[in-house]
N, C-alpha and C. Protein backbone atom coordinates (compact mmCIF):
# COMPACT_ATOMS: atom_id res chain seq x y z
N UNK A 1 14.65 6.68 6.37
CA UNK A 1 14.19 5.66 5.44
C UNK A 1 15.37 4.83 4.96
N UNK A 2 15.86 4.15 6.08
CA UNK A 2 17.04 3.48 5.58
C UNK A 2 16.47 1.97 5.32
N UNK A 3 17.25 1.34 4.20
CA UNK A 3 17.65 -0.41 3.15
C UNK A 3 18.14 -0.60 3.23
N UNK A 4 17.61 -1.61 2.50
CA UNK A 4 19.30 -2.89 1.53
C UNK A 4 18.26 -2.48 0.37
N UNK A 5 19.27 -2.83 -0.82
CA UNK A 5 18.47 -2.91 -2.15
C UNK A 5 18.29 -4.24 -1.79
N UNK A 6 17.22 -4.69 -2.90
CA UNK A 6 16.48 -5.69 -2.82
C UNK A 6 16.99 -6.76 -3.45
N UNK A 7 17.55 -8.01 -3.53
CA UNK A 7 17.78 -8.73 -4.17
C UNK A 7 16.69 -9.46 -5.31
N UNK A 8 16.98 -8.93 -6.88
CA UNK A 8 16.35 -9.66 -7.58
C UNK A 8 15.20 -10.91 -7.04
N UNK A 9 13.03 -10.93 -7.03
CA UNK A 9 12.52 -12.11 -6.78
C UNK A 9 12.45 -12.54 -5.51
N UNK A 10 13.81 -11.62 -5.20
CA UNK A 10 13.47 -12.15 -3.27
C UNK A 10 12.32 -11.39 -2.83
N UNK A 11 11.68 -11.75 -1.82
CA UNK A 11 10.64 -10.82 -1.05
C UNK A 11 11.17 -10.10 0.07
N UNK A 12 10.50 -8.74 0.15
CA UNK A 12 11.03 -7.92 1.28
C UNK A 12 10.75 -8.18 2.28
N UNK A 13 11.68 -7.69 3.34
CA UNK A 13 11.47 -7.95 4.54
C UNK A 13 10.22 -6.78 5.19
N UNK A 14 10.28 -5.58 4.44
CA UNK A 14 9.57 -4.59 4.98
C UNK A 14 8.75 -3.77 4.08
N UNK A 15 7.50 -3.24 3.89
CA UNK A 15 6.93 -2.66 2.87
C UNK A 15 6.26 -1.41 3.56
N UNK A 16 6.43 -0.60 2.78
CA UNK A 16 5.44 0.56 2.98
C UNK A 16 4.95 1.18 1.76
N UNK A 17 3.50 1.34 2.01
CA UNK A 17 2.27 1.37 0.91
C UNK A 17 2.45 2.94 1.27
N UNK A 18 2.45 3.72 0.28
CA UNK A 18 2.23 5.51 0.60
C UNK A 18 1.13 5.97 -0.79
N UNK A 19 0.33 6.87 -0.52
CA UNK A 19 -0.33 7.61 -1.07
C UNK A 19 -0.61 8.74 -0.36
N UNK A 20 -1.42 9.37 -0.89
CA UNK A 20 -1.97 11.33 -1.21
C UNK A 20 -1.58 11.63 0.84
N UNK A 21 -2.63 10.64 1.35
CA UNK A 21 -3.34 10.81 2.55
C UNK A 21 -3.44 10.01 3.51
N UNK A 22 -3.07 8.94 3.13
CA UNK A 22 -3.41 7.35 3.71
C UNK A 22 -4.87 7.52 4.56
N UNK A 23 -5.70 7.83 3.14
CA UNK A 23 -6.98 7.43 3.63
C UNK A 23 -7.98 6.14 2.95
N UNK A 24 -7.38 6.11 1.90
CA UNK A 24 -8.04 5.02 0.90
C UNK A 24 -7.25 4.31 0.21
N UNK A 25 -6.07 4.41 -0.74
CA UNK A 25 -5.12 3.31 -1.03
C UNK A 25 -3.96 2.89 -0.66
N UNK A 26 -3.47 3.66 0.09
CA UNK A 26 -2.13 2.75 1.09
C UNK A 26 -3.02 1.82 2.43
N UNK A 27 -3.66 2.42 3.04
CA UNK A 27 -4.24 1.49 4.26
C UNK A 27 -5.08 -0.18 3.75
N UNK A 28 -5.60 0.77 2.64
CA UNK A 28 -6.41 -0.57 1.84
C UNK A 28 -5.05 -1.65 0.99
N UNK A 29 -4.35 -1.40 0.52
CA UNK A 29 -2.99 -1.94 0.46
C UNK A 29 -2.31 -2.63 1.60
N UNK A 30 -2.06 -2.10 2.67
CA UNK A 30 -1.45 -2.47 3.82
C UNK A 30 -2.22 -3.26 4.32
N UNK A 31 -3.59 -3.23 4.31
CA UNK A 31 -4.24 -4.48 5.48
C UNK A 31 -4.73 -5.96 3.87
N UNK A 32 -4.85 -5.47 2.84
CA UNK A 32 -4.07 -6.85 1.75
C UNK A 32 -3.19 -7.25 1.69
N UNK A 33 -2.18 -6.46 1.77
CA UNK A 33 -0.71 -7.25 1.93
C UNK A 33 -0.48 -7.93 2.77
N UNK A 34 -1.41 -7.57 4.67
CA UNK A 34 -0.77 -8.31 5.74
C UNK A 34 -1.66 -9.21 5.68
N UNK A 35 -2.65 -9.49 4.59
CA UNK A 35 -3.23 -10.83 4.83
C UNK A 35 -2.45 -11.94 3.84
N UNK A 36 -2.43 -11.31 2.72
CA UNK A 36 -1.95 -12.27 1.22
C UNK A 36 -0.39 -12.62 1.97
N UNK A 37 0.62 -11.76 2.56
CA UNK A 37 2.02 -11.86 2.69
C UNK A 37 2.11 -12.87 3.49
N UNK A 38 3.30 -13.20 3.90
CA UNK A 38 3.96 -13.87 5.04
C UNK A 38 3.77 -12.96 6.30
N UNK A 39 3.76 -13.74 7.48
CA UNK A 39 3.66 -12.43 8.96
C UNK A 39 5.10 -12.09 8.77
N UNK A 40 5.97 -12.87 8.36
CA UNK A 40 7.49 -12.43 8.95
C UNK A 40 7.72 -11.21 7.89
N UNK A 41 7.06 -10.86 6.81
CA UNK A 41 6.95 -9.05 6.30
C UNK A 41 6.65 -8.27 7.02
N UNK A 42 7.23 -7.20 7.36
CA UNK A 42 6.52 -6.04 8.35
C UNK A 42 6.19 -5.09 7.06
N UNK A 43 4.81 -4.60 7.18
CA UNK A 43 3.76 -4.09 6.35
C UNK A 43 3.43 -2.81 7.11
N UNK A 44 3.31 -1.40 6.38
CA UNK A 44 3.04 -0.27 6.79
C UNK A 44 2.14 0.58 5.77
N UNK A 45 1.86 1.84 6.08
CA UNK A 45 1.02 2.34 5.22
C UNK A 45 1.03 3.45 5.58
N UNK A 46 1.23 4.71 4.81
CA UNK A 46 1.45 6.56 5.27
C UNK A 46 0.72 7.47 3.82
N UNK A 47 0.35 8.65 4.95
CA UNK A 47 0.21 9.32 3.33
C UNK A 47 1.00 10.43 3.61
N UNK A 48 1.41 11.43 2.17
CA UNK A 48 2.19 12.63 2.05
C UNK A 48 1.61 13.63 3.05
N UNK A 49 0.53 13.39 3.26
CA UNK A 49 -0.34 14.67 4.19
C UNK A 49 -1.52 14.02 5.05
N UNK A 50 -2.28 14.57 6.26
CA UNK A 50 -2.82 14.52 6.73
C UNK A 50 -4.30 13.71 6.17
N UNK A 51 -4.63 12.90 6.40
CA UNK A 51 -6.23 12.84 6.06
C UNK A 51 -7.34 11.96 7.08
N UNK A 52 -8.44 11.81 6.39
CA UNK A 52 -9.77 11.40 7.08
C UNK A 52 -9.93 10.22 7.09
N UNK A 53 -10.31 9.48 7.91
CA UNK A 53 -10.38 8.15 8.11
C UNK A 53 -11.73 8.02 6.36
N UNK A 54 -11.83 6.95 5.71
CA UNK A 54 -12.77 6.66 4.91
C UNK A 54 -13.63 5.78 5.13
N UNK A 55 -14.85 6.29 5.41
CA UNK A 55 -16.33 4.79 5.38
C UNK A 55 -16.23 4.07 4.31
N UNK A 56 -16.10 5.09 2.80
CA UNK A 56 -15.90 3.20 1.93
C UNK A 56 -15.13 2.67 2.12
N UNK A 57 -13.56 2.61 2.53
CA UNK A 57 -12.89 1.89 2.85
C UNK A 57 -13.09 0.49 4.00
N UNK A 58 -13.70 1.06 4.77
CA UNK A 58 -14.32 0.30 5.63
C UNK A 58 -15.01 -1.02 5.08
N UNK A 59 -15.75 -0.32 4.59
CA UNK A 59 -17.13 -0.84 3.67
C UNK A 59 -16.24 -2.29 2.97
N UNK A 60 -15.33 -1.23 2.27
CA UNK A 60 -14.96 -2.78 1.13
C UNK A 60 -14.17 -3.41 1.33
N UNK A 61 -13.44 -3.09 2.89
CA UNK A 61 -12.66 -3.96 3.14
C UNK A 61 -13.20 -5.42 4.34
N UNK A 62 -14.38 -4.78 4.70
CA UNK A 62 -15.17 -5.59 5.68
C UNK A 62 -16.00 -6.82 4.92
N UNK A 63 -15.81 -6.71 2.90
CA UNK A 63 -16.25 -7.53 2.22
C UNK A 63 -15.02 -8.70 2.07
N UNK A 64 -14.26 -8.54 2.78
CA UNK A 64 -13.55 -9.24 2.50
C UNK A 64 -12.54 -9.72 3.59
N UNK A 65 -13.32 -9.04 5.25
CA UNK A 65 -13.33 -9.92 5.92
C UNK A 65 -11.88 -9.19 6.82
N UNK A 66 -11.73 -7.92 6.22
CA UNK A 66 -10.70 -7.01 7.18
C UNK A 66 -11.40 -5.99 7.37
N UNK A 67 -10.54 -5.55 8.42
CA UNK A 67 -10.60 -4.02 9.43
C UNK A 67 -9.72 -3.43 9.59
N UNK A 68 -9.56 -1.70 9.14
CA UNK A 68 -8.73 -1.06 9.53
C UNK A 68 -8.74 -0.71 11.19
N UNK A 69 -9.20 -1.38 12.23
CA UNK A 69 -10.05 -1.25 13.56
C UNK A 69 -9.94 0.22 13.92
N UNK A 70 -8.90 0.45 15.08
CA UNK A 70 -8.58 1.67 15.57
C UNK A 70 -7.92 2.61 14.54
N UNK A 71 -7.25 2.26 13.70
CA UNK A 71 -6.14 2.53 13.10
C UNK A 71 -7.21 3.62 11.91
N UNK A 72 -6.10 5.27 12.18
CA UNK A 72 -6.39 6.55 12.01
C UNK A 72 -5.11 6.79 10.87
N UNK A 73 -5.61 7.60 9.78
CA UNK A 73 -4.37 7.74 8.48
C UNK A 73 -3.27 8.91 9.38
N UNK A 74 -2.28 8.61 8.73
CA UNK A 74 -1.38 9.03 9.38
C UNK A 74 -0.25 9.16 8.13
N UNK A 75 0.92 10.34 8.41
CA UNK A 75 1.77 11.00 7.55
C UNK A 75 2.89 10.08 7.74
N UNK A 76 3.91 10.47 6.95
CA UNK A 76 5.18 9.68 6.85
C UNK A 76 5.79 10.00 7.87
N UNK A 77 5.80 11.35 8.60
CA UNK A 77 6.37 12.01 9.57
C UNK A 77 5.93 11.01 10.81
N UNK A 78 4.78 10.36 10.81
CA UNK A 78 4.31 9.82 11.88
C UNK A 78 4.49 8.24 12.30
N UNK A 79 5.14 7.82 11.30
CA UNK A 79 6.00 6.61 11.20
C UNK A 79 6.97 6.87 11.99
N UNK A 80 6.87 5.12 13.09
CA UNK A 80 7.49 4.86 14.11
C UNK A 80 8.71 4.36 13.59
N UNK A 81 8.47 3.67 12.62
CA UNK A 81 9.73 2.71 12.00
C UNK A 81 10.07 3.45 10.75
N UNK A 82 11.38 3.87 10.63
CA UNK A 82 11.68 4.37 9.45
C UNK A 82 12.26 3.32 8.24
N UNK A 83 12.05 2.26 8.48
CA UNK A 83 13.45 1.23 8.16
C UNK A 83 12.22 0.46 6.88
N UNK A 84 12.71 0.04 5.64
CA UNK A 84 11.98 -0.09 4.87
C UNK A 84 12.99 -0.76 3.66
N UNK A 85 12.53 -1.77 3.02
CA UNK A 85 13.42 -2.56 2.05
C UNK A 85 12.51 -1.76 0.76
N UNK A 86 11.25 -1.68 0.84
CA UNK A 86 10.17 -1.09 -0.60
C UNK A 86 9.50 -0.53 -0.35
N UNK A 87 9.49 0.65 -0.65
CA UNK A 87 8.27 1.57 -0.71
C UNK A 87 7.24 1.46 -2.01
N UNK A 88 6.41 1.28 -1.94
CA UNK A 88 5.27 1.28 -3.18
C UNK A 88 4.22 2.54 -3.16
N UNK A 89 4.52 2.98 -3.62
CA UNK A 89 3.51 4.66 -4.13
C UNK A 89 2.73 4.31 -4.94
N UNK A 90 1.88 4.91 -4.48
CA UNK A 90 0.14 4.81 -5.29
C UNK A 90 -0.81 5.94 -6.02
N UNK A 91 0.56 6.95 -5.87
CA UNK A 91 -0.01 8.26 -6.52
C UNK A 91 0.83 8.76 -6.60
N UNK A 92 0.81 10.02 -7.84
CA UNK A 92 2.56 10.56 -8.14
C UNK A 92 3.03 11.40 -7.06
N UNK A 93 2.07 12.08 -6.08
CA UNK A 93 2.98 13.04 -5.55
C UNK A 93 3.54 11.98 -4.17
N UNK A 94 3.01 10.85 -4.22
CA UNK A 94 3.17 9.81 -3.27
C UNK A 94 5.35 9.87 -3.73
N UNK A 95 4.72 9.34 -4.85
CA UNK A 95 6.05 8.70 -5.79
C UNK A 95 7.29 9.78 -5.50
N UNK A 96 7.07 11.29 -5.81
CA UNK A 96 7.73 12.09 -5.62
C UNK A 96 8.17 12.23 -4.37
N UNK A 97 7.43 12.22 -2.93
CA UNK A 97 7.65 12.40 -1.67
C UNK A 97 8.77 11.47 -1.40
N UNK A 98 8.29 9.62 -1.96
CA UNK A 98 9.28 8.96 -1.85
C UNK A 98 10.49 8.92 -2.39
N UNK A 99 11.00 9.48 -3.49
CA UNK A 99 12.33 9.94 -4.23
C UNK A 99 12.93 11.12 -3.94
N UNK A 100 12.28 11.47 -2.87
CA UNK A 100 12.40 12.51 -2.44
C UNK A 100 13.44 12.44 -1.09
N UNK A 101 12.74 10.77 -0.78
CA UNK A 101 13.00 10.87 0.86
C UNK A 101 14.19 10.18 0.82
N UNK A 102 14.04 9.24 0.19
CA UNK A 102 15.39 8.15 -0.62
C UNK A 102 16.29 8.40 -1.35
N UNK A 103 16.46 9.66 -1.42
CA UNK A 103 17.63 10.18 -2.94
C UNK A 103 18.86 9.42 -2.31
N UNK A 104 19.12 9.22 -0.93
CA UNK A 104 20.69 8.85 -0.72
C UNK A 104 20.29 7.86 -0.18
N UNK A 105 19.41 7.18 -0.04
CA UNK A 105 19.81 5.76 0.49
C UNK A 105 19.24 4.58 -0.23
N UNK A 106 19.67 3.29 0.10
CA UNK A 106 19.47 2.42 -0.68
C UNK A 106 18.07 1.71 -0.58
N UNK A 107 17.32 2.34 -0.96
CA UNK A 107 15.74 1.40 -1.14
C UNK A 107 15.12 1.39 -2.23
N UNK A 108 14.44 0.27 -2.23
CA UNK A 108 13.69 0.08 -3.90
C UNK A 108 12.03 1.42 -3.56
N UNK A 109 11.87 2.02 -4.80
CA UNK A 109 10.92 2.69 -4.46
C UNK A 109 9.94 2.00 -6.10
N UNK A 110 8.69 1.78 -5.60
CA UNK A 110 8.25 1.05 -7.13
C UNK A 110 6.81 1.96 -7.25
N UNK A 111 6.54 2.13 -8.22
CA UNK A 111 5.23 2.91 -8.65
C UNK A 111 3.91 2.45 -9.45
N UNK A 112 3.27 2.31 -8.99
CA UNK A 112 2.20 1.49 -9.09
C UNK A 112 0.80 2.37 -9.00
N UNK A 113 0.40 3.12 -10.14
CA UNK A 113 -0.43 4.10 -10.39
C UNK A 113 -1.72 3.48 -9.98
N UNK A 114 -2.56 4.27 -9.21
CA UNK A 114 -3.67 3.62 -9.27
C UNK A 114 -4.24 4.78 -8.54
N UNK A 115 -5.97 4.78 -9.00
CA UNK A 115 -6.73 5.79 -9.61
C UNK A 115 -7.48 6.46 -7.72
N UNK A 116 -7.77 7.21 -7.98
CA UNK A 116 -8.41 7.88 -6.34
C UNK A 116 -10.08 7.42 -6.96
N UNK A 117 -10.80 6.68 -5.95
CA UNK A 117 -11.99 6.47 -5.80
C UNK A 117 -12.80 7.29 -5.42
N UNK A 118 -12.53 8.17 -4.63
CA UNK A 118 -13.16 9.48 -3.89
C UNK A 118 -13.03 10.59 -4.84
N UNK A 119 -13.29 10.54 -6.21
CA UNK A 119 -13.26 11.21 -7.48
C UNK A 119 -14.69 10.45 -8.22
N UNK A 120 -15.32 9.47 -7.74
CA UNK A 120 -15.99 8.93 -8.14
C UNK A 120 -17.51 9.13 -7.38
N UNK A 121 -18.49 9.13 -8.51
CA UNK A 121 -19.47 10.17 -8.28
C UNK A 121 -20.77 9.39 -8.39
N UNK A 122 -22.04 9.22 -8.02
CA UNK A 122 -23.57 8.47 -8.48
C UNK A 122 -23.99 8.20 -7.03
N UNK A 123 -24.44 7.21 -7.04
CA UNK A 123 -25.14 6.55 -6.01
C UNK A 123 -24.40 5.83 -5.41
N UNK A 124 -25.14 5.51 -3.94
CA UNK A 124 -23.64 4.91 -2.98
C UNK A 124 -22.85 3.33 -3.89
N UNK A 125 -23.96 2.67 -4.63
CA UNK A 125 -23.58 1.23 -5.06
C UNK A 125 -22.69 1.79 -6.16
N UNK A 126 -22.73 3.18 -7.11
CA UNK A 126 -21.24 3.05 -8.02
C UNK A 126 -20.12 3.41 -7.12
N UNK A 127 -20.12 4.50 -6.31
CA UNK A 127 -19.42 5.03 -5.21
C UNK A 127 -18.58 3.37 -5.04
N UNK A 128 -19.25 2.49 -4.41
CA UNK A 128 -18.69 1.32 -4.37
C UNK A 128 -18.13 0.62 -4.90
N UNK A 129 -18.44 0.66 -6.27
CA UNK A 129 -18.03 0.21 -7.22
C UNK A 129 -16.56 0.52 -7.58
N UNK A 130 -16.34 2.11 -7.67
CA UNK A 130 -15.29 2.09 -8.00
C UNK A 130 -13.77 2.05 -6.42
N UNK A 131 -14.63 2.06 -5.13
CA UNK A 131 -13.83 1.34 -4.19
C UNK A 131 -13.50 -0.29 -4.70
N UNK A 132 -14.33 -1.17 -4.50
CA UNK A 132 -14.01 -2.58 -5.55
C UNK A 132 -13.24 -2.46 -6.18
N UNK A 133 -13.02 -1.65 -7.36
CA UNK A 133 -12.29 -1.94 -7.99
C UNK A 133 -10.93 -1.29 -8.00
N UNK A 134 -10.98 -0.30 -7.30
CA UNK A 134 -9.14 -0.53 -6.42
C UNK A 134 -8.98 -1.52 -5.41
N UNK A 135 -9.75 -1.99 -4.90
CA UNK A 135 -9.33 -2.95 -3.67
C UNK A 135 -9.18 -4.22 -4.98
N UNK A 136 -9.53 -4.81 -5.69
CA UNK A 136 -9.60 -5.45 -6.34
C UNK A 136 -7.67 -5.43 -7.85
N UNK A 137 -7.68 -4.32 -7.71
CA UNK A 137 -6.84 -3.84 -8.54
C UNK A 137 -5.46 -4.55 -7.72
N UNK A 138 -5.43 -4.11 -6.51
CA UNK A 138 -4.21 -4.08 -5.07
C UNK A 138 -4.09 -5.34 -4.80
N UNK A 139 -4.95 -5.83 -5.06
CA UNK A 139 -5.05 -7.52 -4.81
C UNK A 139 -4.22 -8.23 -5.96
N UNK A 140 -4.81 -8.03 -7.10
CA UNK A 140 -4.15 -8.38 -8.57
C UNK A 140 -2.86 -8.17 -8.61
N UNK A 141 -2.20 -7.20 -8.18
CA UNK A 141 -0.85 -5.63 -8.23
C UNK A 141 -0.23 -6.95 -6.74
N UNK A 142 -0.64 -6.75 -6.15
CA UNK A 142 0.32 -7.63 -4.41
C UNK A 142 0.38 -9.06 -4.88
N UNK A 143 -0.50 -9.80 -5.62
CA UNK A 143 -0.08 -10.85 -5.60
C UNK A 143 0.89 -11.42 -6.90
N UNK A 144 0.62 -10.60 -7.92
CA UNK A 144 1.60 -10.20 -9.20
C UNK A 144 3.09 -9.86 -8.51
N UNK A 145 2.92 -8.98 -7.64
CA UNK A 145 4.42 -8.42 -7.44
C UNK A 145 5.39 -9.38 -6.50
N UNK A 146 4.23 -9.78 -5.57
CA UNK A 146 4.88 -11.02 -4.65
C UNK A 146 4.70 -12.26 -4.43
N UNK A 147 3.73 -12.55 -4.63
CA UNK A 147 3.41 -14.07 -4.81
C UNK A 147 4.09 -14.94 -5.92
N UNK A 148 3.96 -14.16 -7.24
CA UNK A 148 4.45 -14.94 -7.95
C UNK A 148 5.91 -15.65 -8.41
N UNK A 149 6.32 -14.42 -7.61
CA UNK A 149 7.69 -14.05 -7.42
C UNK A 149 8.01 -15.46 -6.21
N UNK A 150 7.54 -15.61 -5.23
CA UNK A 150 7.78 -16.83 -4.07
C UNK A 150 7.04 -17.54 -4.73
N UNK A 151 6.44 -17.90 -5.50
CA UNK A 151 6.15 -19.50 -5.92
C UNK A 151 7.12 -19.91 -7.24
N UNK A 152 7.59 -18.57 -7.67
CA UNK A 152 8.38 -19.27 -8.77
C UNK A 152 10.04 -19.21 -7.88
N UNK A 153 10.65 -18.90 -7.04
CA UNK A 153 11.29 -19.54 -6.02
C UNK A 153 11.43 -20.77 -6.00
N UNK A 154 10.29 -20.77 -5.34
CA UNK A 154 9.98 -21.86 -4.66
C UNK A 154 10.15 -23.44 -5.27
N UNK A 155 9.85 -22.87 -6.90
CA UNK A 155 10.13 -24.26 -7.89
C UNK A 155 11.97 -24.13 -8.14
N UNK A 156 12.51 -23.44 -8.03
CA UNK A 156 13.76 -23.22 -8.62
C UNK A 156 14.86 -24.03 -7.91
């Protein structure tokens, strides 16, 4: 997991979204970021452990006009590219794995709490509901962290 620290406002060259499993908020992160970002960001997504592909994920990301297509959750171990300017964790033991992995090298690691949906319980439309509103959250959180950051650049 080798960097550069990040220069103050600049945007990274490389991101990786990590949570529990990369079954529901790093992948759902990673395919927002590679739409909202620039292509010239290389955008990734891992979880601490093994997990299951997710139908709501599917679901709420197909409202908005993406697909995770082929693409199966997969561990940090299973990352092709180790090379990374920011890691963004989406759950603490996410957070921990990453300070974990980075103690000696130079990368920004940022933490950005946000809640597991698959804790959420009723009928399929709240079930949904509270998918929405992390996909909705990640949207708010990516374009706060980077957008605003390159448009106020951009005036400077």
């Amino acid at each position: 997991m080798a960097g550069l620290a990040l220069v103050p406002g600049a945007l990274p060259r490389s991101i990786l979204f990590v949570c529990g499993m990369n079954a529901v908020r790093s992948p759902m992160a990673e395919q927002l970021a590679r739409r909202m970002l620039p292509a010239t960001i290389f955008v990734a997504s891992a979880g601490v452990r093994a997990g299951e592909r997710d139908p709501f994920v599917d679901a709420v990301l197909a409202e908005e006009g993406l697909s995770l297509g082929e693409r199966h959750p997969r561990t940090l171990d299973d990352l092709e590219d180790d090379y990374f300017d920011l890691i963004v964790t989406l759950a603490p033991e996410a957070h921990h794995a990453a300070l974990e992995l980075t103690r000696s090298l130079a990368v920004e690691v940022e933490y950005w709490p946000t809640q597991d949906p698959t804790n959420a319980g009723g009928t399929r439309e709240q079930i949904m509901a509270a998918y929405r509103d992390v996909r909705e959250r990640l949207k708010l959180r990516i374009s706060r962290r980077f957008l605003a950051s390159e448009a106020k650049n951009a005036t400077d």
